[in-house]
N, C-alpha and C. Protein backbone atom coordinates (compact mmCIF):
# COMPACT_ATOMS: atom_id res chain seq x y z
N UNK A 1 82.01 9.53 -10.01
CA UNK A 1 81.71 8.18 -9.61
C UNK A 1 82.67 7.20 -10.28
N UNK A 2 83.22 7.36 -11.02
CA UNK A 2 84.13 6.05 -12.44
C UNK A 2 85.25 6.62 -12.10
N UNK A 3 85.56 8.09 -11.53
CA UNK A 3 86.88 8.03 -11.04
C UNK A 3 87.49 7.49 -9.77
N UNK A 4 86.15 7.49 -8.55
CA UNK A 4 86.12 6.82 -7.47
C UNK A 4 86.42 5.21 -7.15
N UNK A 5 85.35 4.85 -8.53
CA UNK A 5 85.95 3.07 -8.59
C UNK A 5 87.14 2.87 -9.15
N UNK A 6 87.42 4.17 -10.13
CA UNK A 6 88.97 3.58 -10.86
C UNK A 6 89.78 3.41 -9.85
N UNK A 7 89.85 4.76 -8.55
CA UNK A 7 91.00 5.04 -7.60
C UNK A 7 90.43 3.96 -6.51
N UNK A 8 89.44 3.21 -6.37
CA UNK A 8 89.08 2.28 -5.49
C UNK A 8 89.77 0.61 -5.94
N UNK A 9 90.24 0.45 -7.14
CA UNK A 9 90.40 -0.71 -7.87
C UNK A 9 91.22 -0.57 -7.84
N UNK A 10 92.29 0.63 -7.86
CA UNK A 10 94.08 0.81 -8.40
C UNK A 10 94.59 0.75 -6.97
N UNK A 11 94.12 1.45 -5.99
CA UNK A 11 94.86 1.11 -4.27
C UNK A 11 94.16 -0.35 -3.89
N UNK A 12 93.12 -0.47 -3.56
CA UNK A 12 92.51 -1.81 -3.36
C UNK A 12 92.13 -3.06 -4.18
N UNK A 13 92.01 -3.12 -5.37
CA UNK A 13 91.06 -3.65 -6.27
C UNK A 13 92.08 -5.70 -5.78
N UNK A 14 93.05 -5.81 -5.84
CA UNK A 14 94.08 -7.21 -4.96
C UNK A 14 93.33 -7.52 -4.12
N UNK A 15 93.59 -6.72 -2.90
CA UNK A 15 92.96 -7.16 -1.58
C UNK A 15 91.52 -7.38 -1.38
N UNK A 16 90.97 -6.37 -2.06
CA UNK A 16 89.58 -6.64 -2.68
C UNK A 16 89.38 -8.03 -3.26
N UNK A 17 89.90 -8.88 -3.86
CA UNK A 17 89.99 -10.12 -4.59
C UNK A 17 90.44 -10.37 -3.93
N UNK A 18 91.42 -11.07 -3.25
CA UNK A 18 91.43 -11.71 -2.19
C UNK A 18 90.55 -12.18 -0.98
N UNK A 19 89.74 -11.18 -0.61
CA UNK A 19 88.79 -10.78 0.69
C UNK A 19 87.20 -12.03 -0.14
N UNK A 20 87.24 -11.71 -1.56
CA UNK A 20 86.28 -12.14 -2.07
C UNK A 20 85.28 -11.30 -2.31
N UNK A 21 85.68 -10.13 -2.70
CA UNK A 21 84.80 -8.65 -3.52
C UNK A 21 84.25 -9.31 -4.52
N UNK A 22 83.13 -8.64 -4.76
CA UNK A 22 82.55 -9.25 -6.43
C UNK A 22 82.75 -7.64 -6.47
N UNK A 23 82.55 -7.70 -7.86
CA UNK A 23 82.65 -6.25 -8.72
C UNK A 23 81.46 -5.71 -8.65
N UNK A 24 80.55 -6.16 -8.52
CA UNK A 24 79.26 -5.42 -7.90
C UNK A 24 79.63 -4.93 -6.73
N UNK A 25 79.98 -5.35 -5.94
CA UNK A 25 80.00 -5.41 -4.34
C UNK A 25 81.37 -3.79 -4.24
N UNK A 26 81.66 -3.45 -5.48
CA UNK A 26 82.93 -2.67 -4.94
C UNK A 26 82.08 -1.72 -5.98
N UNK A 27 82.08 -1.63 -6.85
CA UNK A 27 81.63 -0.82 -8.17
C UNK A 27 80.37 -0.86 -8.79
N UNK A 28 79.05 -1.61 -8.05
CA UNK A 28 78.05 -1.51 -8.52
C UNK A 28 76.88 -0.60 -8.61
N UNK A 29 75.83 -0.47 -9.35
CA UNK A 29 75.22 0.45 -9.17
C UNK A 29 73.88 0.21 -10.16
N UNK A 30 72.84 0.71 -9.88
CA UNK A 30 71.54 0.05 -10.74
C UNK A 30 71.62 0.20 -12.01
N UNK A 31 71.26 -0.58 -12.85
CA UNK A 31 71.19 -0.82 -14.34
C UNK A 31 70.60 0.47 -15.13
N UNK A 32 69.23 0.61 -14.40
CA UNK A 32 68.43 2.01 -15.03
C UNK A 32 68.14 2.97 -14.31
N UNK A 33 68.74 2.91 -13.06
CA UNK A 33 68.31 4.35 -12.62
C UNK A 33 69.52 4.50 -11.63
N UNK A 34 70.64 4.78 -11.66
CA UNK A 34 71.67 4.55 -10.93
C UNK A 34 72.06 6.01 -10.19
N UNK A 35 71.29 7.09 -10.43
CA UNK A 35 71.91 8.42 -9.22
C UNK A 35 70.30 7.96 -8.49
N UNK A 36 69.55 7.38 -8.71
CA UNK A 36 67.93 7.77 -8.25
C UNK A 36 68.04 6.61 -6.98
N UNK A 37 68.93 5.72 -7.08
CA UNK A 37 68.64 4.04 -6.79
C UNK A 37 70.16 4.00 -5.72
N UNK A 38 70.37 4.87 -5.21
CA UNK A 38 71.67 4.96 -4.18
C UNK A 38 71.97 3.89 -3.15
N UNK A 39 70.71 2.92 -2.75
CA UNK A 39 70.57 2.00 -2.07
C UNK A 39 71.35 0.32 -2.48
N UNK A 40 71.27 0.98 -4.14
CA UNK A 40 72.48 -0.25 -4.92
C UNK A 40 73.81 -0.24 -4.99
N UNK A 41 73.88 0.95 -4.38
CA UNK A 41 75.18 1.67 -4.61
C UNK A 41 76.36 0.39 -4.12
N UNK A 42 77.50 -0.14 -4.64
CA UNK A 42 78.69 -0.41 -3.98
C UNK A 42 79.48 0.85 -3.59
N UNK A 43 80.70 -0.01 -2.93
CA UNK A 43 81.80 0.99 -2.23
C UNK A 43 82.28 1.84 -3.03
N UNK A 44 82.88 1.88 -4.21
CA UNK A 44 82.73 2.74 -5.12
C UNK A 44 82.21 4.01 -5.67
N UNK A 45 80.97 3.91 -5.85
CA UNK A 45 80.12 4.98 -5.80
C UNK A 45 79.98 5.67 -4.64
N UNK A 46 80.20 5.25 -3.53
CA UNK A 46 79.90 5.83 -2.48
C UNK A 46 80.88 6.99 -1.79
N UNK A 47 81.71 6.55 -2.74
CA UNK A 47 83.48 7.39 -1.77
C UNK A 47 82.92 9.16 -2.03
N UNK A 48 82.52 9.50 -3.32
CA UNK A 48 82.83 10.46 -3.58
C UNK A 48 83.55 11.63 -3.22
N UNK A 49 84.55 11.06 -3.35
CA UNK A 49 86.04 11.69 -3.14
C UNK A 49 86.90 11.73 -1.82
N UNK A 50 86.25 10.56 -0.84
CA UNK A 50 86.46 10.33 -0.23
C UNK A 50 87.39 8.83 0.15
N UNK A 51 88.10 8.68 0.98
CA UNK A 51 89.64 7.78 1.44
C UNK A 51 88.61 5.98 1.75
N UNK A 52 89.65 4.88 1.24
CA UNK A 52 89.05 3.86 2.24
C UNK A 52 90.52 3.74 3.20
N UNK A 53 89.99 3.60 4.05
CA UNK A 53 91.04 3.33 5.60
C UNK A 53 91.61 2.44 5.66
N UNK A 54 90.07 0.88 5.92
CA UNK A 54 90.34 0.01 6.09
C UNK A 54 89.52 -0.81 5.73
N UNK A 55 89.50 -1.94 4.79
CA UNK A 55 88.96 -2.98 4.07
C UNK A 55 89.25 -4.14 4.80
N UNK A 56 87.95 -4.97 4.49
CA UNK A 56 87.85 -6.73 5.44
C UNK A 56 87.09 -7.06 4.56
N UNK A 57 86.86 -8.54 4.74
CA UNK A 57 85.61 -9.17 3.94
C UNK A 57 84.52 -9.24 3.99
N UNK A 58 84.02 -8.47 5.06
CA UNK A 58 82.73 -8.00 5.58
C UNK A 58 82.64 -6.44 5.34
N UNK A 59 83.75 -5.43 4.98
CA UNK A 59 83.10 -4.25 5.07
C UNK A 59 84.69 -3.01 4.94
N UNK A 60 84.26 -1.75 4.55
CA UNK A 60 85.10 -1.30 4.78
C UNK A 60 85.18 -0.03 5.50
N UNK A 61 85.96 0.68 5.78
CA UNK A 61 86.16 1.80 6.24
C UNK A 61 86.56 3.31 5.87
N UNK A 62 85.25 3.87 5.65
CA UNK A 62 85.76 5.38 4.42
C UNK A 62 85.58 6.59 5.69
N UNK A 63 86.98 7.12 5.22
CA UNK A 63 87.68 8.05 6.25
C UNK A 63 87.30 10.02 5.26
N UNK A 64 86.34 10.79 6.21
CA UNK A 64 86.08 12.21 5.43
C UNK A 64 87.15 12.71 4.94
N UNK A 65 87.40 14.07 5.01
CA UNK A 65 88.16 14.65 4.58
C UNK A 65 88.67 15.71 6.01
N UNK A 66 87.72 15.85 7.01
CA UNK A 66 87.90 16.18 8.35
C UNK A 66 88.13 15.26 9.28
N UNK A 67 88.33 13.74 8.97
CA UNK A 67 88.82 12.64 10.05
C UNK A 67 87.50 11.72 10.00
N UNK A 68 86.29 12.21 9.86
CA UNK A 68 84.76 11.44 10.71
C UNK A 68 84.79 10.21 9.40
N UNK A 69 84.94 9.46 10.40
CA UNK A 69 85.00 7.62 9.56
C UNK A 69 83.58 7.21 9.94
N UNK A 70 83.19 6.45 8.45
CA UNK A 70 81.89 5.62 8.45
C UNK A 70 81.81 4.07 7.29
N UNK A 71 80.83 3.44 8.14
CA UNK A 71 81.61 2.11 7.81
C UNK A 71 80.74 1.74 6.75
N UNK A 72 81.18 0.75 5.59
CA UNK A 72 80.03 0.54 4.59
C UNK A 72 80.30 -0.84 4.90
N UNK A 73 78.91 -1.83 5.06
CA UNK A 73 78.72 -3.41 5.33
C UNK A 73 78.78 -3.44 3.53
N UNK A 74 79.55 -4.80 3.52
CA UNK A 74 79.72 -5.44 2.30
C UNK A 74 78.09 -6.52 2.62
N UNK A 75 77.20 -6.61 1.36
CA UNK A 75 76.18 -7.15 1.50
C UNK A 75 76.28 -7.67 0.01
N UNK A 76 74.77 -8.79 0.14
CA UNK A 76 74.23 -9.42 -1.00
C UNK A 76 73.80 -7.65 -2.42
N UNK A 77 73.98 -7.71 -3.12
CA UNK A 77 73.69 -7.06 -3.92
C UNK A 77 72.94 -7.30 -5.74
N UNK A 78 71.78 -8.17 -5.28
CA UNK A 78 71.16 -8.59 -6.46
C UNK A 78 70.71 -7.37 -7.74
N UNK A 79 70.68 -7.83 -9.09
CA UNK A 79 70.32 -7.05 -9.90
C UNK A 79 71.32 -5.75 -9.89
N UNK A 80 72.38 -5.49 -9.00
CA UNK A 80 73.12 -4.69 -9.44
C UNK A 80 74.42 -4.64 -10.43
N UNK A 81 74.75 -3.99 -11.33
CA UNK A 81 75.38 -3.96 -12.03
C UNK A 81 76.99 -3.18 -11.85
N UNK A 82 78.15 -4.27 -11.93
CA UNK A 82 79.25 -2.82 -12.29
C UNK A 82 79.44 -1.81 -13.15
N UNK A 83 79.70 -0.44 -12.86
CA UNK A 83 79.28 0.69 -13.45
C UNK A 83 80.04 0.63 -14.80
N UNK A 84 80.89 -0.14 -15.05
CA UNK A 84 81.46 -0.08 -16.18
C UNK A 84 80.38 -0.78 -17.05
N UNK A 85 79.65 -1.50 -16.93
CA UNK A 85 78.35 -2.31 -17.61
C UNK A 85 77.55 -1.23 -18.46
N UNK A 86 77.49 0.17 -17.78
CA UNK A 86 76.16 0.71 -18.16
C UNK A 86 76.62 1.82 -19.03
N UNK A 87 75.44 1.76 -20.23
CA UNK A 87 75.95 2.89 -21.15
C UNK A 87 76.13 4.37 -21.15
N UNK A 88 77.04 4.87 -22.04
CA UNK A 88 76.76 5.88 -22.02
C UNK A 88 75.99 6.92 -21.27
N UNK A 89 75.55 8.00 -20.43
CA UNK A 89 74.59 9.17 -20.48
C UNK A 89 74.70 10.19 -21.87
N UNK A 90 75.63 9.77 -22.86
CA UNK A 90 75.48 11.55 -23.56
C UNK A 90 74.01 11.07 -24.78
């Protein structure tokens, strides 16, 4: 997941700011229960190991690894946190 937002921030993380990304909105994820709570998830978390295509300010476009593209809506995301926020698991 932290390698997904790193490689999501290093190709996109500009245009992302530009578009008007919040860092929640690209890399967020729940404060205390963040594999349980997937519904907080930003774009980030979500790739798992998977391509973005194509980014807008409404949403982007994550491409499989066999071609099948699916779109993630950029939304309000209250109480979520960027994953760099949250401590440790060890």
């Amino acid at each position: 997941m932290q390698l997904d937002c790193a490689a999501l921030l290093d190709q996109h993380g500009a245009k992302m700011r530009r578009l008007g990304w919040s860092a929640e909105e690209a890399c967020g994820i729940h404060p205390t229960s963040p594999w349980a709570a997937i519904h907080c998830y930003g774009l980030g978390p979500l790739l798992d190991g998977r391509k973005v295509v194509d980014l807008t300010a409404t949403g982007a476009t994550i491409e499989h690894a066999g071609g099948v593209r699916l779109t993630f809506a950029r939304r309000p995301m209250p109480g979520v946190v960027a994953i760099w926020s949250v401590g440790s698991c060890s």
